[in-house]
C-alpha atoms as a PDB file:
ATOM      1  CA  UNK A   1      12.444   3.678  -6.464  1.00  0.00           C
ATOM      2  CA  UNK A   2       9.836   5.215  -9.161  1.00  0.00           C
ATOM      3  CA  UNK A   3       8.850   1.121  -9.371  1.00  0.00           C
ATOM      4  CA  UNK A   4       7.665   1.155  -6.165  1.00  0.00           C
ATOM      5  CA  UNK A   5       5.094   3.880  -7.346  1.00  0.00           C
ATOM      6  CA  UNK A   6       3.490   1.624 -10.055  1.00  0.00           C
ATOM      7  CA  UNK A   7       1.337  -1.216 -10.407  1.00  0.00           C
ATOM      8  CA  UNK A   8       2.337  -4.292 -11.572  1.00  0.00           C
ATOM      9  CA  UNK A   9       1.275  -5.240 -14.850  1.00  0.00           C
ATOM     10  CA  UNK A  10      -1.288  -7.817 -12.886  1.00  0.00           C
ATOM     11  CA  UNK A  11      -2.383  -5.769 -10.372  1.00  0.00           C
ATOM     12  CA  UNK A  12      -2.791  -2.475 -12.629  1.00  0.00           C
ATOM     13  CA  UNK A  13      -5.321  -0.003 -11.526  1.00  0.00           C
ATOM     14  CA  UNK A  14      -8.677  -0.341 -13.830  1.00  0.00           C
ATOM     15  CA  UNK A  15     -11.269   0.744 -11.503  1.00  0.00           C
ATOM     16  CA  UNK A  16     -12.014   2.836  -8.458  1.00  0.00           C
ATOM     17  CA  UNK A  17     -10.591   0.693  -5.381  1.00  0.00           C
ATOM     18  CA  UNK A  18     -12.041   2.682  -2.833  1.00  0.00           C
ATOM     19  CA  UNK A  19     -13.885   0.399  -0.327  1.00  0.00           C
ATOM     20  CA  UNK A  20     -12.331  -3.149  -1.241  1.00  0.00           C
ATOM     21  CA  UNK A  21     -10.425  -5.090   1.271  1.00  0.00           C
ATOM     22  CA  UNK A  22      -6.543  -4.997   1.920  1.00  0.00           C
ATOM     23  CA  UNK A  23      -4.874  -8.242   2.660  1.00  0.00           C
ATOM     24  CA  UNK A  24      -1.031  -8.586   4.330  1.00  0.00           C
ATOM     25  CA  UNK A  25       0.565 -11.876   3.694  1.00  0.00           C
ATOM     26  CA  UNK A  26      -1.022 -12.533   7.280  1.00  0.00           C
ATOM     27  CA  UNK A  27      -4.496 -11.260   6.937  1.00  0.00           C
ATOM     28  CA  UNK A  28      -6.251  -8.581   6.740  1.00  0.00           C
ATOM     29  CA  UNK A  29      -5.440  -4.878   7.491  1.00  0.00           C
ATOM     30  CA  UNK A  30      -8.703  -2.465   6.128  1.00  0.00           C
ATOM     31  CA  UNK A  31     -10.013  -0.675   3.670  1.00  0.00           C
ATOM     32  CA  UNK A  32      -8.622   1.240   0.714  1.00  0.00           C
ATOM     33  CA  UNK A  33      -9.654   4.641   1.469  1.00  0.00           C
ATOM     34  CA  UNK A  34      -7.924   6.514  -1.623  1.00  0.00           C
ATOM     35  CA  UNK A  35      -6.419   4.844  -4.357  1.00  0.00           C
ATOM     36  CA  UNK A  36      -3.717   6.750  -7.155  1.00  0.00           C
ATOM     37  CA  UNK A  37      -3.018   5.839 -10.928  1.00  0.00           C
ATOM     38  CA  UNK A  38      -0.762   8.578 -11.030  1.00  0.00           C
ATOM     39  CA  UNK A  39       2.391   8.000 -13.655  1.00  0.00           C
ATOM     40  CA  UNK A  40       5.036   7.114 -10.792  1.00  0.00           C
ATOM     41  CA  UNK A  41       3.499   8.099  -8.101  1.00  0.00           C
ATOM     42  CA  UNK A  42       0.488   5.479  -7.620  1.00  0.00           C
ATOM     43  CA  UNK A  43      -0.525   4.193  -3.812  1.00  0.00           C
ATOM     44  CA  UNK A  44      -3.388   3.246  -1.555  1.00  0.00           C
ATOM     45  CA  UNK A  45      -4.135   4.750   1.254  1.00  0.00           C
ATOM     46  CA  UNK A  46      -5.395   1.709   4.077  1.00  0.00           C
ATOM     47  CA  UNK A  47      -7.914   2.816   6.928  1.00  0.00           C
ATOM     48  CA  UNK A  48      -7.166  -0.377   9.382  1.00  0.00           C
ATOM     49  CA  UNK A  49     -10.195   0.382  11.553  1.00  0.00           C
ATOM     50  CA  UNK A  50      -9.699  -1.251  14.811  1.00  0.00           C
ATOM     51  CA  UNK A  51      -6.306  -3.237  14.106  1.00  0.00           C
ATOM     52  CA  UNK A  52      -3.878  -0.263  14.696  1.00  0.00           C
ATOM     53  CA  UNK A  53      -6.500   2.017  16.050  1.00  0.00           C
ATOM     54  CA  UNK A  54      -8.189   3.913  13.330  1.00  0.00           C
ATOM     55  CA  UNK A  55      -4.826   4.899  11.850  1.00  0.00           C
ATOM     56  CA  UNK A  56      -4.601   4.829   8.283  1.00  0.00           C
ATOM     57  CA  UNK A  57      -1.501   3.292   6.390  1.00  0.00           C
ATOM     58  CA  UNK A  58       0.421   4.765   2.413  1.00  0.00           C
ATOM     59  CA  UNK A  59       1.070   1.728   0.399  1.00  0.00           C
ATOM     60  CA  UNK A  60       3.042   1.960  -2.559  1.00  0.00           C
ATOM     61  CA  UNK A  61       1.279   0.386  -5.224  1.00  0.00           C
ATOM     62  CA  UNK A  62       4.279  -1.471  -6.243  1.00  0.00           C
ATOM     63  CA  UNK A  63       3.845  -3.784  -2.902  1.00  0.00           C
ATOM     64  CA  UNK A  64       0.066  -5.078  -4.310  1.00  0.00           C
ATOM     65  CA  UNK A  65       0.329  -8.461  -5.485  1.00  0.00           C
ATOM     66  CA  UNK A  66      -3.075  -9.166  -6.959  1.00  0.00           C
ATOM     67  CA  UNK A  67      -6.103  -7.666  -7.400  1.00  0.00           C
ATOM     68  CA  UNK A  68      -9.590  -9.453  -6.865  1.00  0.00           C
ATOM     69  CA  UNK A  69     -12.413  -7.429  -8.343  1.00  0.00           C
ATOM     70  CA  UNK A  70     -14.781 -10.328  -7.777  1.00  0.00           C
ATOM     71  CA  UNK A  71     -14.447 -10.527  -3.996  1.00  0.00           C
ATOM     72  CA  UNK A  72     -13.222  -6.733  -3.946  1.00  0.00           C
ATOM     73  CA  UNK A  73      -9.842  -7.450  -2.286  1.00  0.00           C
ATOM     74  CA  UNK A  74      -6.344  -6.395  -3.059  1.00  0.00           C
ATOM     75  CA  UNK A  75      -3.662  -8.689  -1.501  1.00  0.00           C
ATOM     76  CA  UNK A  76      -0.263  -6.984  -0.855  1.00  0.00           C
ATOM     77  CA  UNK A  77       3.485  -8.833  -0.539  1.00  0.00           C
ATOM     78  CA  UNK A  78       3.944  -7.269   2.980  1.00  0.00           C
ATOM     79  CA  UNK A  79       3.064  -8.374   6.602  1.00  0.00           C
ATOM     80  CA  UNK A  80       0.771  -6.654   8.856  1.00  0.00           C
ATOM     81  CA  UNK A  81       4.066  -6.157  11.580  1.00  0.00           C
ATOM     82  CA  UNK A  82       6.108  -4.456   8.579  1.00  0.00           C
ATOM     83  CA  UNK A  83       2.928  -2.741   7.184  1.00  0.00           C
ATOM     84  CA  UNK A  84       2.246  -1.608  11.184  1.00  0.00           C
ATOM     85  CA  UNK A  85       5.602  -0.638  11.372  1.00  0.00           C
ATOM     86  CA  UNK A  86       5.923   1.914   8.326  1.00  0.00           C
ATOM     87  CA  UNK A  87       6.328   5.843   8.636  1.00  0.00           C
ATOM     88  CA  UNK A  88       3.305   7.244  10.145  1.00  0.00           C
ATOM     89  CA  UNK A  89       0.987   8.426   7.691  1.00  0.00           C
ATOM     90  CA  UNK A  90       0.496  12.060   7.427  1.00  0.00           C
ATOM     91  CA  UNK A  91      -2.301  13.795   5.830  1.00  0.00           C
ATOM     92  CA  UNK A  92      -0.799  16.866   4.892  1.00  0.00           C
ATOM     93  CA  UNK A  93       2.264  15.572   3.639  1.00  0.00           C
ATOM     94  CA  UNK A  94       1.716  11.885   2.262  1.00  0.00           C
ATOM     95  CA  UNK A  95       1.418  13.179  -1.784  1.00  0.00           C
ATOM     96  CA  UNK A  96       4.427  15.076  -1.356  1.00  0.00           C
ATOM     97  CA  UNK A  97       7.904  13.330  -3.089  1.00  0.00           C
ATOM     98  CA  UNK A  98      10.021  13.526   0.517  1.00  0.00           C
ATOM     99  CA  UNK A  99       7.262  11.980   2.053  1.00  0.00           C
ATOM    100  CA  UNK A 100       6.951   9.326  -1.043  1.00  0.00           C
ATOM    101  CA  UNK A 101      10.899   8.754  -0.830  1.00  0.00           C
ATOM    102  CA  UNK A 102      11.020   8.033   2.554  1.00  0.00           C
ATOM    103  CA  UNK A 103       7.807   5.864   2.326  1.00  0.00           C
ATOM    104  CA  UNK A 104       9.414   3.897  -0.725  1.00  0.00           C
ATOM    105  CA  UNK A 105      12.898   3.592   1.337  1.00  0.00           C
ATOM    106  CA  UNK A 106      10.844   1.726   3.965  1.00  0.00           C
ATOM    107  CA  UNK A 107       9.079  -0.670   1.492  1.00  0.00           C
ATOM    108  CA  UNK A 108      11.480  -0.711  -1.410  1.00  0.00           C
ATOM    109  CA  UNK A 109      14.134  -3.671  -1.928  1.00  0.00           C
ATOM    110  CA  UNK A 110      17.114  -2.787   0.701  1.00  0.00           C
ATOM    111  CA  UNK A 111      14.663  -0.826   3.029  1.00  0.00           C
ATOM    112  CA  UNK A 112      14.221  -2.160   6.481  1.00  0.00           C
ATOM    113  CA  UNK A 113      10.374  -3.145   5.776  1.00  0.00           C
ATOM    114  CA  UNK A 114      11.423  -5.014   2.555  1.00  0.00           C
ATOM    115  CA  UNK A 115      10.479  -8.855   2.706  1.00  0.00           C
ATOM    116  CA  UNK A 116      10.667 -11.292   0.330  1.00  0.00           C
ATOM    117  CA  UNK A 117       7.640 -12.215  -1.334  1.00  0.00           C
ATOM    118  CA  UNK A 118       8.560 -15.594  -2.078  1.00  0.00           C
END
């Protein structure tokens, strides 16, 4: 599960990503409102405005795909209807580790939000 928690090697975390775009594998879902590099424990938190109501979303950094610094987007291997689906976020508890687990159960291989990226 700590995977789940890092960037990919292609995607790694160089710069503040606060502000750029979030892309599903079926468009777009917000804004990265807070972003992690923390050793095992990196994620961005998604603000998707108007397309789930102003809720905002935890994504494990291990489901980012690719980074564009040019265009300021980061392009994640989920869909919006598994992304929509996910735990509800909760803002007193998302940097705690049973939040994390359960959030990583949800997105990690054998989880029901898991999806094959190919």
């Amino acid at each position: 599960m700590t995977d789940m928690w890092r960037y990919r090697d292609d995607a790694r975390f160089t710069e503040d990503f606060v502000g750029y775009s979030v892309e599903a594998r079926d468009g777009k879902i917000g804004k990265i409102d807070e972003a992690s590099d923390e050793v095992g424990a990196s994620y961005i938190v998604v603000d998707t405005g108007p397309w789930i109501f102003g809720k905002k979303v935890l994504l494990p950094a291990g489901v980012i795909d690719r980074v564009d610094h040019t265009d300021k987007t980061v392009y994640v291997s989920r869909s919006k209807d598994r992304i929509k689906a996910a735990p509800e976020f909760d803002p007193d508890s998302y940097r705690q580790d049973t939040y994390r687990e359960r959030v990583g159960s949800y997105y990690g291989e054998g989880g029901r939000g898991w999806e094959n990226p190919l």
